[in-house]
Protein backbone atom coordinates (compact mmCIF):
# COMPACT_ATOMS: atom_id res chain seq x y z
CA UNK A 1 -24.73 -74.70 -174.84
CA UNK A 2 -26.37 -76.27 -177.48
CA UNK A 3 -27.10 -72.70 -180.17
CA UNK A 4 -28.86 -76.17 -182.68
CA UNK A 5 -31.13 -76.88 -179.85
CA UNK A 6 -34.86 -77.60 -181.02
CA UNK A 7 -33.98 -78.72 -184.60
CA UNK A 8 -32.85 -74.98 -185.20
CA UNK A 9 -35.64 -73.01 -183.80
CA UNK A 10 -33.80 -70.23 -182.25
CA UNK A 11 -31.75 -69.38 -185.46
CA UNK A 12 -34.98 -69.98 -187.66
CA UNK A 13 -36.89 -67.90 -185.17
CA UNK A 14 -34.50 -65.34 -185.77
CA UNK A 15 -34.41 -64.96 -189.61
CA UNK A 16 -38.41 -64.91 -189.33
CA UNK A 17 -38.44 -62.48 -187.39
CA UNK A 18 -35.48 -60.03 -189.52
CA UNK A 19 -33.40 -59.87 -187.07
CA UNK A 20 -30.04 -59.41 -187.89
CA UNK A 21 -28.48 -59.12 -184.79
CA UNK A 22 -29.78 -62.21 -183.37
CA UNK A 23 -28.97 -63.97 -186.09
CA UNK A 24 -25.68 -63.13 -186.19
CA UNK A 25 -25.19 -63.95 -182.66
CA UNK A 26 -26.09 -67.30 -182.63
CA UNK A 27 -23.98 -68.16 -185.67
CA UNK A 28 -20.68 -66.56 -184.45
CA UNK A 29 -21.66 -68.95 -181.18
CA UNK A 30 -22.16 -72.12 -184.04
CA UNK A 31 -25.65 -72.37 -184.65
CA UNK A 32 -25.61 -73.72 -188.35
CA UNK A 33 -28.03 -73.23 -191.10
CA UNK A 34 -28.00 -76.36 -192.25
CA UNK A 35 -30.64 -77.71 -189.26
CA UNK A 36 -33.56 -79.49 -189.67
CA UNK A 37 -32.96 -79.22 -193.84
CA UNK A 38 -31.78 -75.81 -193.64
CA UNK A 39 -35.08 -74.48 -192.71
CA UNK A 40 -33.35 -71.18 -191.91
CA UNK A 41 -32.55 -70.62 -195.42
CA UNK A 42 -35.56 -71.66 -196.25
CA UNK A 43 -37.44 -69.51 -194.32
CA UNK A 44 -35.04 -66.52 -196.16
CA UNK A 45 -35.61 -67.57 -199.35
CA UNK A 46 -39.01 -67.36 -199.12
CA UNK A 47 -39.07 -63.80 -197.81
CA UNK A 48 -36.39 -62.82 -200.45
CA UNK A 49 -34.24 -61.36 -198.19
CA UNK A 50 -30.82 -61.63 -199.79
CA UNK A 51 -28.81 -59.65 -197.42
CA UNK A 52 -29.89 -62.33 -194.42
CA UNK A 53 -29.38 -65.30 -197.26
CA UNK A 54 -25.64 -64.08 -197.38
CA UNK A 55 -25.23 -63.72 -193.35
CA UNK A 56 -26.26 -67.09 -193.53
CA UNK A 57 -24.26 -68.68 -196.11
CA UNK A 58 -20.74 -66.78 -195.99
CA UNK A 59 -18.98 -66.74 -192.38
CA UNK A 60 -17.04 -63.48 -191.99
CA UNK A 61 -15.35 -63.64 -188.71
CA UNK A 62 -16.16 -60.62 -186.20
CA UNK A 63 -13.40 -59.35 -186.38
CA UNK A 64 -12.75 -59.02 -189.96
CA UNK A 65 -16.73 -57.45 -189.91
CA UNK A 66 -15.26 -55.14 -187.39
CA UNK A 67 -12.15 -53.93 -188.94
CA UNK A 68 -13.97 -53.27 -192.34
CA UNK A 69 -11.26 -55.37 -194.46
CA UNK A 70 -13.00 -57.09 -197.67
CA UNK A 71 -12.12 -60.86 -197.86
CA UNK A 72 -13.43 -63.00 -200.22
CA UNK A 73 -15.67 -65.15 -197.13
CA UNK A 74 -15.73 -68.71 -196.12
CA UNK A 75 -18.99 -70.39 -196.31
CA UNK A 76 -21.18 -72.06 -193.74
CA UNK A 77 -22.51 -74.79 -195.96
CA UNK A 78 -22.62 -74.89 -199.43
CA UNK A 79 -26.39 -74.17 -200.74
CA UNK A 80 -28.11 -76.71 -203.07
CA UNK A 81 -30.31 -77.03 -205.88
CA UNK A 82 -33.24 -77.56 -203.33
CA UNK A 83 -32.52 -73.90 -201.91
CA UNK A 84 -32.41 -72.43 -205.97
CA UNK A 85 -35.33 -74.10 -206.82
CA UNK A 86 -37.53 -72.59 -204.08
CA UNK A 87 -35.91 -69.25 -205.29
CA UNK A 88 -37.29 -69.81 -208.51
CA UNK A 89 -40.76 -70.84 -207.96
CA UNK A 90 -40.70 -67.61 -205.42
CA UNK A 91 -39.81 -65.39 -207.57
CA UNK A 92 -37.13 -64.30 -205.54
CA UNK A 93 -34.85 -63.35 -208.83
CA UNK A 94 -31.85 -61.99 -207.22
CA UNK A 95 -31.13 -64.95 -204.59
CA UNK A 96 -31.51 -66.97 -208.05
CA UNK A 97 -28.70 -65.08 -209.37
CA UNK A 98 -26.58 -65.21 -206.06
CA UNK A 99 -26.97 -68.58 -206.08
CA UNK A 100 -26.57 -69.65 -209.41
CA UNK A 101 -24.05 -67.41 -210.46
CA UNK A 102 -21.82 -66.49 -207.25
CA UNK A 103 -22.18 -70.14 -205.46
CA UNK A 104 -22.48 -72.00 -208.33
CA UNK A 105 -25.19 -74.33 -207.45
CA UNK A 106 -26.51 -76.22 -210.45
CA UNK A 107 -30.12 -75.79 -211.41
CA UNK A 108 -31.80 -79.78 -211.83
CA UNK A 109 -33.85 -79.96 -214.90
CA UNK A 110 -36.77 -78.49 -213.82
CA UNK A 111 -35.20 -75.79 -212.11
CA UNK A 112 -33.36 -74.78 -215.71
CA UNK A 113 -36.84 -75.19 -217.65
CA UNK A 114 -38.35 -72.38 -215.00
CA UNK A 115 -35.02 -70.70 -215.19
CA UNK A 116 -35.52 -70.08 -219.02
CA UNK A 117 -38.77 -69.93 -219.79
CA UNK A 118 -39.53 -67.24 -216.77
């Protein structure tokens, strides 16, 4: 089974909609957030929902999310200065900060002059 089908609908539909679960489901079963120009973390981004930002971005296996252990995680796909750019003109200030300071991505120009001056 295809868990990309429709450009990424089901996972997109899924992070709409909050729900966790679901979303977690269909990436354990390789639905990436990278489809259709990551429109899932898009979609996240612009609800500021860190929490479903992270399930997104870092792959914990289930059974290290079972057994509790704290690994430093794997990520799906690395997140780009298109994704911390929407955070900014958002306002979503603390997926800025996770993504600028934990992942590392690199603000363009225009991204650092909103960056500083907000």
């Amino acid at each position: 089974m295809n868990w990309d089908s429709h450009q990424g609908y089901p996972l997109s539909k899924a992070v709409h909609s909050g729900s966790v679960r679901l979303a977690t489901f269909l990436l354990d079963r390789g639905a990436s957030p990278e489809e259709y120009g990551c429109i899932a973390a898009k979609i996240v981004i612009r609800q500021k929902d860190l929490a479903m930002l992270k399930l997104l971005v870092e792959y914990i296996p289930s059974k290290q999310r079972k057994s509790g252990k704290k690994k430093k995680p794997k990520d799906r796909f690395k997140p780009d200065s298109s994704l911390l750019k929407l955070a900014v003109e958002v306002g979503a200030n603390d997926v800025v900060e996770y993504l600028y300071r934990e992942k590392k991505v690199m603000p363009d120009m225009t991204t650092l002059n909103k960056m500083t001056l907000g």
